[in-house]
C-alpha atoms as a PDB file:
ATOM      1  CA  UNK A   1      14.183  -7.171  -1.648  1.00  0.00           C
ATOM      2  CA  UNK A   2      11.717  -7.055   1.039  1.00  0.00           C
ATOM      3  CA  UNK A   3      11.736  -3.396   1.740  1.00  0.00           C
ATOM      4  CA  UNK A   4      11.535  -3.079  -1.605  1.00  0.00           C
ATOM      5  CA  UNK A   5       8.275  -4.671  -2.132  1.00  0.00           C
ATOM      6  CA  UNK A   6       6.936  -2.988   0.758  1.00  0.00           C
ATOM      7  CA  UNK A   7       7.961   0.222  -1.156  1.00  0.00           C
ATOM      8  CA  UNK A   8       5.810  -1.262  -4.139  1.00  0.00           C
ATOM      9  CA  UNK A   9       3.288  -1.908  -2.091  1.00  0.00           C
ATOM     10  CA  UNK A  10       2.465   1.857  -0.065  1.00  0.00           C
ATOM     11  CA  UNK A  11       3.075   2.895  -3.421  1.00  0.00           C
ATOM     12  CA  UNK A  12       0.326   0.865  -5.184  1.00  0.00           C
ATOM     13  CA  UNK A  13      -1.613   1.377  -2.176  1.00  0.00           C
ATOM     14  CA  UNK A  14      -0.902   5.750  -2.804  1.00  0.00           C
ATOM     15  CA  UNK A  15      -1.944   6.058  -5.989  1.00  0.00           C
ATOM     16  CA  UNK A  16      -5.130   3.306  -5.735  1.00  0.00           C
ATOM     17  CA  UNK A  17      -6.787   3.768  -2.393  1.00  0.00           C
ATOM     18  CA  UNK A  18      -8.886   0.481  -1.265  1.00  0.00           C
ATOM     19  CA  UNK A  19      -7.630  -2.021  -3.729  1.00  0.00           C
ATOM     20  CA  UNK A  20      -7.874  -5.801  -2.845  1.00  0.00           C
ATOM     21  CA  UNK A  21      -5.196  -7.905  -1.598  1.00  0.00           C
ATOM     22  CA  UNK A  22      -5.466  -9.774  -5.236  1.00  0.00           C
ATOM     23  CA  UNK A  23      -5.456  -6.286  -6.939  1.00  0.00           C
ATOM     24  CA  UNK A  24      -2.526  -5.430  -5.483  1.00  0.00           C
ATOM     25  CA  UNK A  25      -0.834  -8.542  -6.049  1.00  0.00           C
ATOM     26  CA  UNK A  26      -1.456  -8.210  -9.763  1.00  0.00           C
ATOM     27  CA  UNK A  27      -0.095  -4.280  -9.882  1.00  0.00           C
ATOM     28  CA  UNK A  28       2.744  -4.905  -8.146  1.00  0.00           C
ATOM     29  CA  UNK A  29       3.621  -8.384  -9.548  1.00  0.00           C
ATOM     30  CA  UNK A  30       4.008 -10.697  -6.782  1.00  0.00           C
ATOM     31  CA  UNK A  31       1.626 -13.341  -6.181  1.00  0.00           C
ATOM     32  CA  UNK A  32      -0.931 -13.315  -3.472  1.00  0.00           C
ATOM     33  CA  UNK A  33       1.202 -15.689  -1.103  1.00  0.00           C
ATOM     34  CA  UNK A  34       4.465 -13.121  -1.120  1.00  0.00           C
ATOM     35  CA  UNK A  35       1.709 -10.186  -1.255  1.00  0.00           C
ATOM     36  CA  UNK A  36       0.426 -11.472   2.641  1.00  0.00           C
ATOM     37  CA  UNK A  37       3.070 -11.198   4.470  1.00  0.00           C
ATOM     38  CA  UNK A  38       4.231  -7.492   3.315  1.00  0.00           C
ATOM     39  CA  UNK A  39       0.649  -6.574   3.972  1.00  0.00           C
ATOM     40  CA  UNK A  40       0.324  -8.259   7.564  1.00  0.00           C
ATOM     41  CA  UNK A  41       3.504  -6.796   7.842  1.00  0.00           C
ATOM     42  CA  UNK A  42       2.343  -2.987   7.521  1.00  0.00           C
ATOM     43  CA  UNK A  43      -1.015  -3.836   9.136  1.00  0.00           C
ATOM     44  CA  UNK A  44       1.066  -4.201  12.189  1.00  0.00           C
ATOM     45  CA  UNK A  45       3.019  -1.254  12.032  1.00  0.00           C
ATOM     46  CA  UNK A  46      -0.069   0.591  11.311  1.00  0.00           C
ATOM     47  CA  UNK A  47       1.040   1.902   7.949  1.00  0.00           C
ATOM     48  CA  UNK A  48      -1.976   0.109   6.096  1.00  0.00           C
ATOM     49  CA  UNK A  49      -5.407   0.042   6.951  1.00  0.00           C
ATOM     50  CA  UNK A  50      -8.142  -2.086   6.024  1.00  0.00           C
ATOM     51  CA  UNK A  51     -11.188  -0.637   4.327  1.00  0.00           C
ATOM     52  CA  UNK A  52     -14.489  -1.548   2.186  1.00  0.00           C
ATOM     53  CA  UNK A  53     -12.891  -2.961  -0.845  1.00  0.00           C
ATOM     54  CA  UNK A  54     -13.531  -1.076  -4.129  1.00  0.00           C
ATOM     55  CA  UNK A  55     -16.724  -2.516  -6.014  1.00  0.00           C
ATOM     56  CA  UNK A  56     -18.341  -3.495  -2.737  1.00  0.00           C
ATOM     57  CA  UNK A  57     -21.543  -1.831  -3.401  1.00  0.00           C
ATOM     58  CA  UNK A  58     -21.488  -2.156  -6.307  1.00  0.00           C
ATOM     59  CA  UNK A  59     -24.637  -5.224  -6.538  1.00  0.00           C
ATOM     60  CA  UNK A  60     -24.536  -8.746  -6.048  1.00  0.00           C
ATOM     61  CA  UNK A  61     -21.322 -10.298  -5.401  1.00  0.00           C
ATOM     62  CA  UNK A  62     -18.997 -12.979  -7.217  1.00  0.00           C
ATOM     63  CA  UNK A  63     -18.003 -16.618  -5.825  1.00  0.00           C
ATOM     64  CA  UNK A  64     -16.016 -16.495  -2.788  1.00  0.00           C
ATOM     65  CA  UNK A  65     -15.080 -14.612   0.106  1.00  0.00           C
ATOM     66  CA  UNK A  66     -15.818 -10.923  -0.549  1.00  0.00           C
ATOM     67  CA  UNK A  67     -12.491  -8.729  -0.843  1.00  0.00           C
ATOM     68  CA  UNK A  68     -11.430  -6.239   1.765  1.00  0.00           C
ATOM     69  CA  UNK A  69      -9.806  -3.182   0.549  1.00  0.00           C
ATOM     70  CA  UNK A  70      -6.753  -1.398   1.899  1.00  0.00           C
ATOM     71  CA  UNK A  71      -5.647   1.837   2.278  1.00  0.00           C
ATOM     72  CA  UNK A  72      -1.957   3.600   3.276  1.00  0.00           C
ATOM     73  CA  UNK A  73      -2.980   4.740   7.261  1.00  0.00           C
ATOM     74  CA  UNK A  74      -1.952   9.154   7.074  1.00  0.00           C
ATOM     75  CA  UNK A  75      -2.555   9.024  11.087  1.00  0.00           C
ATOM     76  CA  UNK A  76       0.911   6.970  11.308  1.00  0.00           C
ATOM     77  CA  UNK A  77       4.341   7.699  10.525  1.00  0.00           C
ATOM     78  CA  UNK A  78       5.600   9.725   7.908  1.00  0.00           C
ATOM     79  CA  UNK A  79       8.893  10.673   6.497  1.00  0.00           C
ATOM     80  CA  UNK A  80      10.446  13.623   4.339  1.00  0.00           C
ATOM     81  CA  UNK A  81      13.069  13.308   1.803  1.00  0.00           C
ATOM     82  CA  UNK A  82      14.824  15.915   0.536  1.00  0.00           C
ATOM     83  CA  UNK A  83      16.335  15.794  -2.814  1.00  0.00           C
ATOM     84  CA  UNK A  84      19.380  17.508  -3.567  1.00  0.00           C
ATOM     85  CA  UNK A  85      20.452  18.591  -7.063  1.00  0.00           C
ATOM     86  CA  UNK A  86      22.231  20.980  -9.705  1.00  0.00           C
ATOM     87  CA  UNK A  87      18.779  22.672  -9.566  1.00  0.00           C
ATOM     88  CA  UNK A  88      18.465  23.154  -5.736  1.00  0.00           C
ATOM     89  CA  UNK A  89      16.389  21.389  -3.335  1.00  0.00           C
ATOM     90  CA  UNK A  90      12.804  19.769  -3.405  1.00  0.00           C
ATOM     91  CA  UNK A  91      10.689  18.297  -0.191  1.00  0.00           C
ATOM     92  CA  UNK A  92       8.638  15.015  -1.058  1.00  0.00           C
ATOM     93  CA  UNK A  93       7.016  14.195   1.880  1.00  0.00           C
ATOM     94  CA  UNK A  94       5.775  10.640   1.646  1.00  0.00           C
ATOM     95  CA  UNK A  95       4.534   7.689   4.203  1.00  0.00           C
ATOM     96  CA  UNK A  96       5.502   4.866   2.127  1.00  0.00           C
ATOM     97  CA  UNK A  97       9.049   5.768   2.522  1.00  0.00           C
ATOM     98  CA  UNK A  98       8.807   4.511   6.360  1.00  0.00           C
ATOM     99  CA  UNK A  99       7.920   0.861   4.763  1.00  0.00           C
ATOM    100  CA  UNK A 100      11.079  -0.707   6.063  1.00  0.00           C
ATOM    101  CA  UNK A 101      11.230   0.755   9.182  1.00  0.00           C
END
């Protein structure tokens, strides 16, 4: 279940560069306290990085602290998968696939 979520995560993270640790949250579905420790986890691994959160200058801020935004780290590892069919062979190289690693 955990790699999974870490999956969700890098994924999330792909397709919506510097979203908030309570955006995230809400598009993968977990709540903030079981998003922190898959992020911390790839923070440390170096798959995530942290970034100006989206919005940030975007004018005067809300209550609280302000978010930081995240963003999958391309300098780190990266994988390729290779998908094997009826139709032949495709390459889909991808970082998030090194999540649970």
């Amino acid at each position: 279940m955990r790699r999974h979520n870490l999956q969700l995560v890098l994924r999330a993270l792909d397709a919506a560069p510097g979203s908030s640790r309570a955006e995230l949250a809400t598009a993968v579905g977990l709540t903030p306290g079981a998003l922190t420790p898959l992020v911390a986890h790839l923070l440390e691994r170096g798959l995530v990085r942290p970034t100006a959160a989206a919005g940030d200058d975007a004018g005067p801020r809300g209550r609280g602290r302000p978010g930081v935004g995240l963003e999958v780290d391309g300098t780190g590892v990266a994988t390729l998968a290779v998908v094997v069919g009826d139709g032949g062979w495709t390459s889909r190289p991808r970082i998030w696939a090194a999540a649970g690693s």
